[in-house]
PDB file of N, CA and C in Angstrom:
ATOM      1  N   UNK A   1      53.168  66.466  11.208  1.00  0.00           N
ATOM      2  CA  UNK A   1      52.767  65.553  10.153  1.00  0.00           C
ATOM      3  C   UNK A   1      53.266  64.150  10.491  1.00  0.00           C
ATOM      4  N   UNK A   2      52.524  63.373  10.608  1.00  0.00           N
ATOM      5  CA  UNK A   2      52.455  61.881  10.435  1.00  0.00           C
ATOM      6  C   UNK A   2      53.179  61.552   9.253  1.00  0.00           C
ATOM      7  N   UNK A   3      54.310  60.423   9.826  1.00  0.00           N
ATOM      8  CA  UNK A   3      55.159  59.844   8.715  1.00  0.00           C
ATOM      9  C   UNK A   3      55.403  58.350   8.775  1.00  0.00           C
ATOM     10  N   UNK A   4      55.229  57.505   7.723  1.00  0.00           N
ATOM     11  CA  UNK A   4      55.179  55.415   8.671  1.00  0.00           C
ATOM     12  C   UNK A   4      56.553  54.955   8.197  1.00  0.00           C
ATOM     13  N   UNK A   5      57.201  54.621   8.558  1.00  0.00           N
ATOM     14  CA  UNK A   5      58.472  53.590   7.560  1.00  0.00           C
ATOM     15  C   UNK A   5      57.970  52.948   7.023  1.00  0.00           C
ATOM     16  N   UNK A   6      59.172  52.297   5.871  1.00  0.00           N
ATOM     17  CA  UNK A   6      59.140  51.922   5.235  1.00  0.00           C
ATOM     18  C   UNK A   6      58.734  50.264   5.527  1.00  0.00           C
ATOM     19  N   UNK A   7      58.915  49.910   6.937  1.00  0.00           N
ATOM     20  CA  UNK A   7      58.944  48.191   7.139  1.00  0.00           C
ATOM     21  C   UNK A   7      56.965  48.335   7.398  1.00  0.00           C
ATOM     22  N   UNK A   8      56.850  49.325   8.291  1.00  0.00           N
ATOM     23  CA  UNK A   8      55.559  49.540   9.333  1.00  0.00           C
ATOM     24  C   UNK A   8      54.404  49.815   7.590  1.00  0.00           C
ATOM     25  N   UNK A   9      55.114  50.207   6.629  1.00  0.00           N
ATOM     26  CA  UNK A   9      54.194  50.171   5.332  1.00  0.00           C
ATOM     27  C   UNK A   9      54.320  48.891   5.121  1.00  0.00           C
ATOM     28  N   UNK A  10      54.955  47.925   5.002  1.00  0.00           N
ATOM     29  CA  UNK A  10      54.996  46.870   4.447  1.00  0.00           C
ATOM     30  C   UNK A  10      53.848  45.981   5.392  1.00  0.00           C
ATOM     31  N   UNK A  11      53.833  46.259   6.740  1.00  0.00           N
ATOM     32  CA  UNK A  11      53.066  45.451   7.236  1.00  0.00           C
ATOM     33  C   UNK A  11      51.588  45.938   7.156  1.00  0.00           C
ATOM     34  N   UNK A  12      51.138  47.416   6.640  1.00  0.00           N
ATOM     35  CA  UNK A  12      50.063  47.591   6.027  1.00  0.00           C
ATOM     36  C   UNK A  12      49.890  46.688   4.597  1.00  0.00           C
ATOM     37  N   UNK A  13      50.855  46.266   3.718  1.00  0.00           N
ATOM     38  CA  UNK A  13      50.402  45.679   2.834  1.00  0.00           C
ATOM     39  C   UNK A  13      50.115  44.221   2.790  1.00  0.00           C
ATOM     40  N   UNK A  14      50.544  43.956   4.141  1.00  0.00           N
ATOM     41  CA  UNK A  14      50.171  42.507   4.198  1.00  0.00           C
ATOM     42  C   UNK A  14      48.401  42.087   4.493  1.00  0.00           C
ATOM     43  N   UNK A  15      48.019  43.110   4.956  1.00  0.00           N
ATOM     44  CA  UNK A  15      46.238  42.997   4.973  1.00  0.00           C
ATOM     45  C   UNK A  15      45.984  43.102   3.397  1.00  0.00           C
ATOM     46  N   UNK A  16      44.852  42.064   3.415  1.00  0.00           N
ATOM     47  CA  UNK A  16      43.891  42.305   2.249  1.00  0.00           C
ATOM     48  C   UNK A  16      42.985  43.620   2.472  1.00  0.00           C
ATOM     49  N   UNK A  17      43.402  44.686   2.330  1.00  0.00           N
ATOM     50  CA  UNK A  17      42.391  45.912   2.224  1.00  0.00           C
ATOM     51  C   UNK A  17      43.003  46.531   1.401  1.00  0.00           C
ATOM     52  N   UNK A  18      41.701  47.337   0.678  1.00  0.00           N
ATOM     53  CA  UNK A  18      42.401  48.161  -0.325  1.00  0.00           C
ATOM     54  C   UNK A  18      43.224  49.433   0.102  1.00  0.00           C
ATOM     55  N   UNK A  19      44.374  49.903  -0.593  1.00  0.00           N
ATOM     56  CA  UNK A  19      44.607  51.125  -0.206  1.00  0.00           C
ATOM     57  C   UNK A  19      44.986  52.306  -0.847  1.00  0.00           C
ATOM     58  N   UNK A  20      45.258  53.273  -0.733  1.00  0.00           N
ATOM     59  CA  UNK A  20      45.905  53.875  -2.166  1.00  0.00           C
ATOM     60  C   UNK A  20      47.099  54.484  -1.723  1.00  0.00           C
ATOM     61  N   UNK A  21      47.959  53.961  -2.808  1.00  0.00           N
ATOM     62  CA  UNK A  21      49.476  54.454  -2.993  1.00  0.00           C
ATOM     63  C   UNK A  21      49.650  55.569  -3.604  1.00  0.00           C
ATOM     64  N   UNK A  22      50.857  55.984  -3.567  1.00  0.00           N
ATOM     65  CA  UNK A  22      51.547  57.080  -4.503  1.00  0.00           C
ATOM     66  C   UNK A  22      52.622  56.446  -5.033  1.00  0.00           C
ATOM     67  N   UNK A  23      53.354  56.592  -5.816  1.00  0.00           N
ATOM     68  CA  UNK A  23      54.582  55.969  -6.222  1.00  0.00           C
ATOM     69  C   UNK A  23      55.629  56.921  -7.732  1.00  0.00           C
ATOM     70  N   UNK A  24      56.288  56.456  -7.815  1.00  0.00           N
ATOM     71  CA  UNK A  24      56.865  56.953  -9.020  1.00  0.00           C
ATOM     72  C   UNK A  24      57.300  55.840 -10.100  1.00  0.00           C
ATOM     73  N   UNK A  25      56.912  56.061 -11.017  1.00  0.00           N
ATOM     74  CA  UNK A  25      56.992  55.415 -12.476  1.00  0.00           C
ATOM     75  C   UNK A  25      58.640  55.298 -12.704  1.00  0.00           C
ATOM     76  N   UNK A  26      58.658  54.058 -13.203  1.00  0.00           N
ATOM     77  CA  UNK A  26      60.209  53.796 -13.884  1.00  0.00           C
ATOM     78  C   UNK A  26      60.476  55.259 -14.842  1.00  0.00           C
ATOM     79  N   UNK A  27      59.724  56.106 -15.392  1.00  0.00           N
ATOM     80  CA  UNK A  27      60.039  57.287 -16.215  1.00  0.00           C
ATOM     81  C   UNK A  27      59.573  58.292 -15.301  1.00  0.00           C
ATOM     82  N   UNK A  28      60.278  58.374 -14.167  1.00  0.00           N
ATOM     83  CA  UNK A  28      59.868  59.667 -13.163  1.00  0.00           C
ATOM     84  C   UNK A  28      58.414  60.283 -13.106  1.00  0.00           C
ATOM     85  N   UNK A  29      57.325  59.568 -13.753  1.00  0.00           N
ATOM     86  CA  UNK A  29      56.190  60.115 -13.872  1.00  0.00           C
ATOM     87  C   UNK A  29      55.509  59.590 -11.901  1.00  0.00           C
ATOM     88  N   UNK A  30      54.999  60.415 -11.332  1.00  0.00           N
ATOM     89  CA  UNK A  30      54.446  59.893 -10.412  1.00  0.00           C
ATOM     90  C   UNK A  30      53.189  59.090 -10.631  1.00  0.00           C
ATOM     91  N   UNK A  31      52.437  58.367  -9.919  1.00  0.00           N
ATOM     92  CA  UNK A  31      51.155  57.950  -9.580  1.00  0.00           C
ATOM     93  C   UNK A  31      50.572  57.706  -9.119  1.00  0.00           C
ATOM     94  N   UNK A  32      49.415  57.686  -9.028  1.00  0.00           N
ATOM     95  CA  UNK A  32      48.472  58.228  -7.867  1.00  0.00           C
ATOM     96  C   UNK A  32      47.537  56.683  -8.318  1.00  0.00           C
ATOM     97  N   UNK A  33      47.232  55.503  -7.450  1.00  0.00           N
ATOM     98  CA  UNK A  33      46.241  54.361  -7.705  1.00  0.00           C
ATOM     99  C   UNK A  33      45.507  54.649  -6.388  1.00  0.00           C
ATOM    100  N   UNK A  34      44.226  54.420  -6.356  1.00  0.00           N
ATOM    101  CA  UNK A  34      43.016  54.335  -5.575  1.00  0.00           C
ATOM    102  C   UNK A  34      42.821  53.052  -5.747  1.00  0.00           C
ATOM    103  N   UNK A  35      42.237  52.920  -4.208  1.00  0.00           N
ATOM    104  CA  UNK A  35      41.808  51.481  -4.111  1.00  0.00           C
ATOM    105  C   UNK A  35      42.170  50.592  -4.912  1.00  0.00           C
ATOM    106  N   UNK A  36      43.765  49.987  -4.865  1.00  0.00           N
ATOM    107  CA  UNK A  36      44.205  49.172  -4.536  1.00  0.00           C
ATOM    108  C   UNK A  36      44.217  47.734  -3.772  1.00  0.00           C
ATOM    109  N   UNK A  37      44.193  46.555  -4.381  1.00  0.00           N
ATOM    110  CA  UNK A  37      44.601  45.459  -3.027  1.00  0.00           C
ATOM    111  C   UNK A  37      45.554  45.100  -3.240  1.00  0.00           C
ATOM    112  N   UNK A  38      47.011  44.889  -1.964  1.00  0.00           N
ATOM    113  CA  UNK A  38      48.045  43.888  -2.082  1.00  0.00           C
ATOM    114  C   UNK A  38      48.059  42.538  -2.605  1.00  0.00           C
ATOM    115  N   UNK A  39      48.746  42.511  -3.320  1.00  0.00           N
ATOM    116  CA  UNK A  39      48.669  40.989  -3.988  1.00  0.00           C
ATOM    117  C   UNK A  39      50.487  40.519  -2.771  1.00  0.00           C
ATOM    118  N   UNK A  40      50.556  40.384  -4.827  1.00  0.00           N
ATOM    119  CA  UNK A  40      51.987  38.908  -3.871  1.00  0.00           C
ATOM    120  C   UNK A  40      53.161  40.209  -3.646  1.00  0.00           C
ATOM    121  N   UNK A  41      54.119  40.079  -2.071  1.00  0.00           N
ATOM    122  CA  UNK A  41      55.077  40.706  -2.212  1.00  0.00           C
ATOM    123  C   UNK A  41      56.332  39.544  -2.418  1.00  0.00           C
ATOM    124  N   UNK A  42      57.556  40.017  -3.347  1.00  0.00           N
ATOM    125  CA  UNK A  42      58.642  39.379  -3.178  1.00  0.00           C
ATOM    126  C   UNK A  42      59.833  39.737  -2.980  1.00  0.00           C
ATOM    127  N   UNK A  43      60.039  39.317  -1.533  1.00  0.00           N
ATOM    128  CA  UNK A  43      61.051  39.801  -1.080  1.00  0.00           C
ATOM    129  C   UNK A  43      62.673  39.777  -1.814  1.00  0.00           C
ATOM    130  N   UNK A  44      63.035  38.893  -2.634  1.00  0.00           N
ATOM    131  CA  UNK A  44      64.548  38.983  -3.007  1.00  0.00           C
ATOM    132  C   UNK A  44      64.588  40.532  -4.184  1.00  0.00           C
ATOM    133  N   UNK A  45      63.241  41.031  -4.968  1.00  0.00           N
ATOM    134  CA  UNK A  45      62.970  41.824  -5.725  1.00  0.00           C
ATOM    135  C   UNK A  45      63.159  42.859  -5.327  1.00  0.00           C
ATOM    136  N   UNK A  46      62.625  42.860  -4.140  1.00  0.00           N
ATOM    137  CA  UNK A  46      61.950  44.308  -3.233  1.00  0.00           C
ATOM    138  C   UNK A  46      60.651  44.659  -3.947  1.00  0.00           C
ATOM    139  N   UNK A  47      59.461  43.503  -4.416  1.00  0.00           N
ATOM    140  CA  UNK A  47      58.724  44.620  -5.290  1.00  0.00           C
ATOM    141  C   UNK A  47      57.229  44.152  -4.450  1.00  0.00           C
ATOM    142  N   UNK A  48      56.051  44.862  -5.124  1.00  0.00           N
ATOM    143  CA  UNK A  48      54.873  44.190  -4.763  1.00  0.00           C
ATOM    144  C   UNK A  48      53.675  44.470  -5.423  1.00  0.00           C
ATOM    145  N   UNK A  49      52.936  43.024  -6.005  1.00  0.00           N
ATOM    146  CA  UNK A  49      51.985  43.348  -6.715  1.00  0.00           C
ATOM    147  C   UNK A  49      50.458  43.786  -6.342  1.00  0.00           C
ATOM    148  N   UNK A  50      49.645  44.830  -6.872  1.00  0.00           N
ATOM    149  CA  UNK A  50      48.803  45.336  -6.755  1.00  0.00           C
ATOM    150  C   UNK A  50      47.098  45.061  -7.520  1.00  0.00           C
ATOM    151  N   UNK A  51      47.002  44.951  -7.273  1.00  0.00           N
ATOM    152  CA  UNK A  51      45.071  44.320  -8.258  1.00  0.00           C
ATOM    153  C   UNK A  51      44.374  46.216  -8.704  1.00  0.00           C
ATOM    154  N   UNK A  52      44.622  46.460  -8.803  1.00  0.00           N
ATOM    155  CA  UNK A  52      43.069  48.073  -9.550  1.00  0.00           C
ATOM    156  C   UNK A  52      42.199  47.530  -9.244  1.00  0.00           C
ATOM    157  N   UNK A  53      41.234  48.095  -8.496  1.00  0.00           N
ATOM    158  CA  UNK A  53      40.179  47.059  -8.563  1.00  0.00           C
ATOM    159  C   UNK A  53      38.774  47.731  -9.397  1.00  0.00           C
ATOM    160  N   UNK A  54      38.970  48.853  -9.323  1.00  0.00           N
ATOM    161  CA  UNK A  54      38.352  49.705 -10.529  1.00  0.00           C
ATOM    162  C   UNK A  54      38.264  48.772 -11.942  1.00  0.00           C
ATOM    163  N   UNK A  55      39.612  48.565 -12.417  1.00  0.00           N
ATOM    164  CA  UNK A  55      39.701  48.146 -13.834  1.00  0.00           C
ATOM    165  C   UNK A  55      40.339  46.388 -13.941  1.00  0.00           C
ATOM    166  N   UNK A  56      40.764  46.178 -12.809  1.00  0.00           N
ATOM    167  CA  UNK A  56      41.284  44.719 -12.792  1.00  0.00           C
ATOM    168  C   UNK A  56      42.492  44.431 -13.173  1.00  0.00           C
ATOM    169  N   UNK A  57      43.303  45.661 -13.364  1.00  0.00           N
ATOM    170  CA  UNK A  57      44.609  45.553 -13.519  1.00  0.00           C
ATOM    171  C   UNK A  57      45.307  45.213 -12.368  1.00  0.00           C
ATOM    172  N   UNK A  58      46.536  44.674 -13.279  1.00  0.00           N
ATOM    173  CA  UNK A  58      47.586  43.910 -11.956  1.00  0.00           C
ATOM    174  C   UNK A  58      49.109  45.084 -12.032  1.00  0.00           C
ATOM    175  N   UNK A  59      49.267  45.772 -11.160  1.00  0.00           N
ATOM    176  CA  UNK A  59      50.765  46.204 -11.373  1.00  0.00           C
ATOM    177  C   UNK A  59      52.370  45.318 -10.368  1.00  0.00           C
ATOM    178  N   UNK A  60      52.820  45.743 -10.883  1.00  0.00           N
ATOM    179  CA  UNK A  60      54.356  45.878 -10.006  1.00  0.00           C
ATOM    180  C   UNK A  60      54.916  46.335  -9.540  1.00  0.00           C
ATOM    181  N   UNK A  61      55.099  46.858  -8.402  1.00  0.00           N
ATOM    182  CA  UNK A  61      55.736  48.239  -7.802  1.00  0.00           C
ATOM    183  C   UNK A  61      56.569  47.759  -6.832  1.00  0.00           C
ATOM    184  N   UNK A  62      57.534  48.279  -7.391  1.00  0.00           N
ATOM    185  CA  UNK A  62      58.723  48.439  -6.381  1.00  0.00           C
ATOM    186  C   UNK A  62      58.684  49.575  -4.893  1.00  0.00           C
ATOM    187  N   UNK A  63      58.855  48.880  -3.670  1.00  0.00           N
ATOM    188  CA  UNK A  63      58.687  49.154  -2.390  1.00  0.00           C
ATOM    189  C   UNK A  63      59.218  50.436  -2.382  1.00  0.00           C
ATOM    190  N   UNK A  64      60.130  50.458  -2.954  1.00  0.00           N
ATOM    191  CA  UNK A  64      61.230  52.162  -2.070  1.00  0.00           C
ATOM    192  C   UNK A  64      60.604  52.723  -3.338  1.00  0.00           C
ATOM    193  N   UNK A  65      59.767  52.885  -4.412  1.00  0.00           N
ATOM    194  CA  UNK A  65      59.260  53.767  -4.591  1.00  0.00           C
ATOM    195  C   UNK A  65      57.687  54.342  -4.366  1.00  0.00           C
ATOM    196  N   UNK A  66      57.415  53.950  -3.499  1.00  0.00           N
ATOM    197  CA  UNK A  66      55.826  54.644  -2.814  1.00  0.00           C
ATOM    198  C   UNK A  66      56.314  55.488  -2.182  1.00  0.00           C
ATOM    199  N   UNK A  67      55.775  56.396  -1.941  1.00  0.00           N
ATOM    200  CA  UNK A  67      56.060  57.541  -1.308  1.00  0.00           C
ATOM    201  C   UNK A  67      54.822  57.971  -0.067  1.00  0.00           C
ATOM    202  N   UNK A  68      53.444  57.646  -0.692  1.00  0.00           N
ATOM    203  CA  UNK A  68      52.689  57.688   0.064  1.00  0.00           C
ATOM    204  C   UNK A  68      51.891  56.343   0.426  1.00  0.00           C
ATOM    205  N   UNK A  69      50.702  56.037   1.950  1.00  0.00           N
ATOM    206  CA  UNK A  69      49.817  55.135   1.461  1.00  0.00           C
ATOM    207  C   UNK A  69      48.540  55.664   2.707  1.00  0.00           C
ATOM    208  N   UNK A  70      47.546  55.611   1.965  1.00  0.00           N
ATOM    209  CA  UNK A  70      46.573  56.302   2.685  1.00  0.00           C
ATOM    210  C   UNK A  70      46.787  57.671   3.302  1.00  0.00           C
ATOM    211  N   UNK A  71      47.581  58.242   2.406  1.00  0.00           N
ATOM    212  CA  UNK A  71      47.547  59.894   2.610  1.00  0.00           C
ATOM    213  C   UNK A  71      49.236  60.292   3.578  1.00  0.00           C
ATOM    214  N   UNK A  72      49.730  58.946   4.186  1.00  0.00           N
ATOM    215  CA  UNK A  72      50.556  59.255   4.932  1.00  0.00           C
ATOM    216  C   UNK A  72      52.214  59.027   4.462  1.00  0.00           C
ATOM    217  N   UNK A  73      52.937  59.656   4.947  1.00  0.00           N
ATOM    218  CA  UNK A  73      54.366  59.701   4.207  1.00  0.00           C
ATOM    219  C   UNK A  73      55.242  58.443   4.429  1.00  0.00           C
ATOM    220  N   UNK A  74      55.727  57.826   3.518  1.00  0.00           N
ATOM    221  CA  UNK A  74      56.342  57.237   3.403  1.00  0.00           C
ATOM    222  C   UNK A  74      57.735  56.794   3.723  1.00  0.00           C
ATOM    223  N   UNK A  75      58.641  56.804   4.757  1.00  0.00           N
ATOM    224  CA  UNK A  75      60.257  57.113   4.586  1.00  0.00           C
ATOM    225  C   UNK A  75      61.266  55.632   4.775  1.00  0.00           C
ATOM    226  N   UNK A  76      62.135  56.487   3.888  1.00  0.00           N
ATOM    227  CA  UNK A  76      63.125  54.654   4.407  1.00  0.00           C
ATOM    228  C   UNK A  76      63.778  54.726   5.891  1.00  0.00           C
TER     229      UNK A  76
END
């Protein structure tokens, strides 16, 4: 099984393409977003914002919690 770090993900999020994450919710709930685009990352946060592009929502997600992106594992 194919596994990317955590930096080698970050430089997937620097392309404008959509992608889909996995992550876990501030209330341990996981989640699953499809097609996704990277917005702004900020580094002193550790976080990075996301567009839905389905619905046009904007999220916030913190880096060390994705777990997946495009199907592949995530590790620190």
């Amino acid at each position: 099984m194919n596994a990317i770090h955590i930096s080698t993900a970050r430089k997937m999020l620097q392309a404008p393409e959509p992608v889909d994450i996995r992550c876990w919710a501030k209330d341990g709930r996981t989640l699953y977003l499809q097609n996704v685009l990277p917005l702004r990352y900020n580094f002193y946060e550790g976080t990075q914002q996301f567009k839905i592009l389905s619905s046009g929502q904007i999220r916030t997600i913190r880096l060390c919690c994705i777990y997946e992106i495009n199907g592949l594992p995530v590790f620190l």
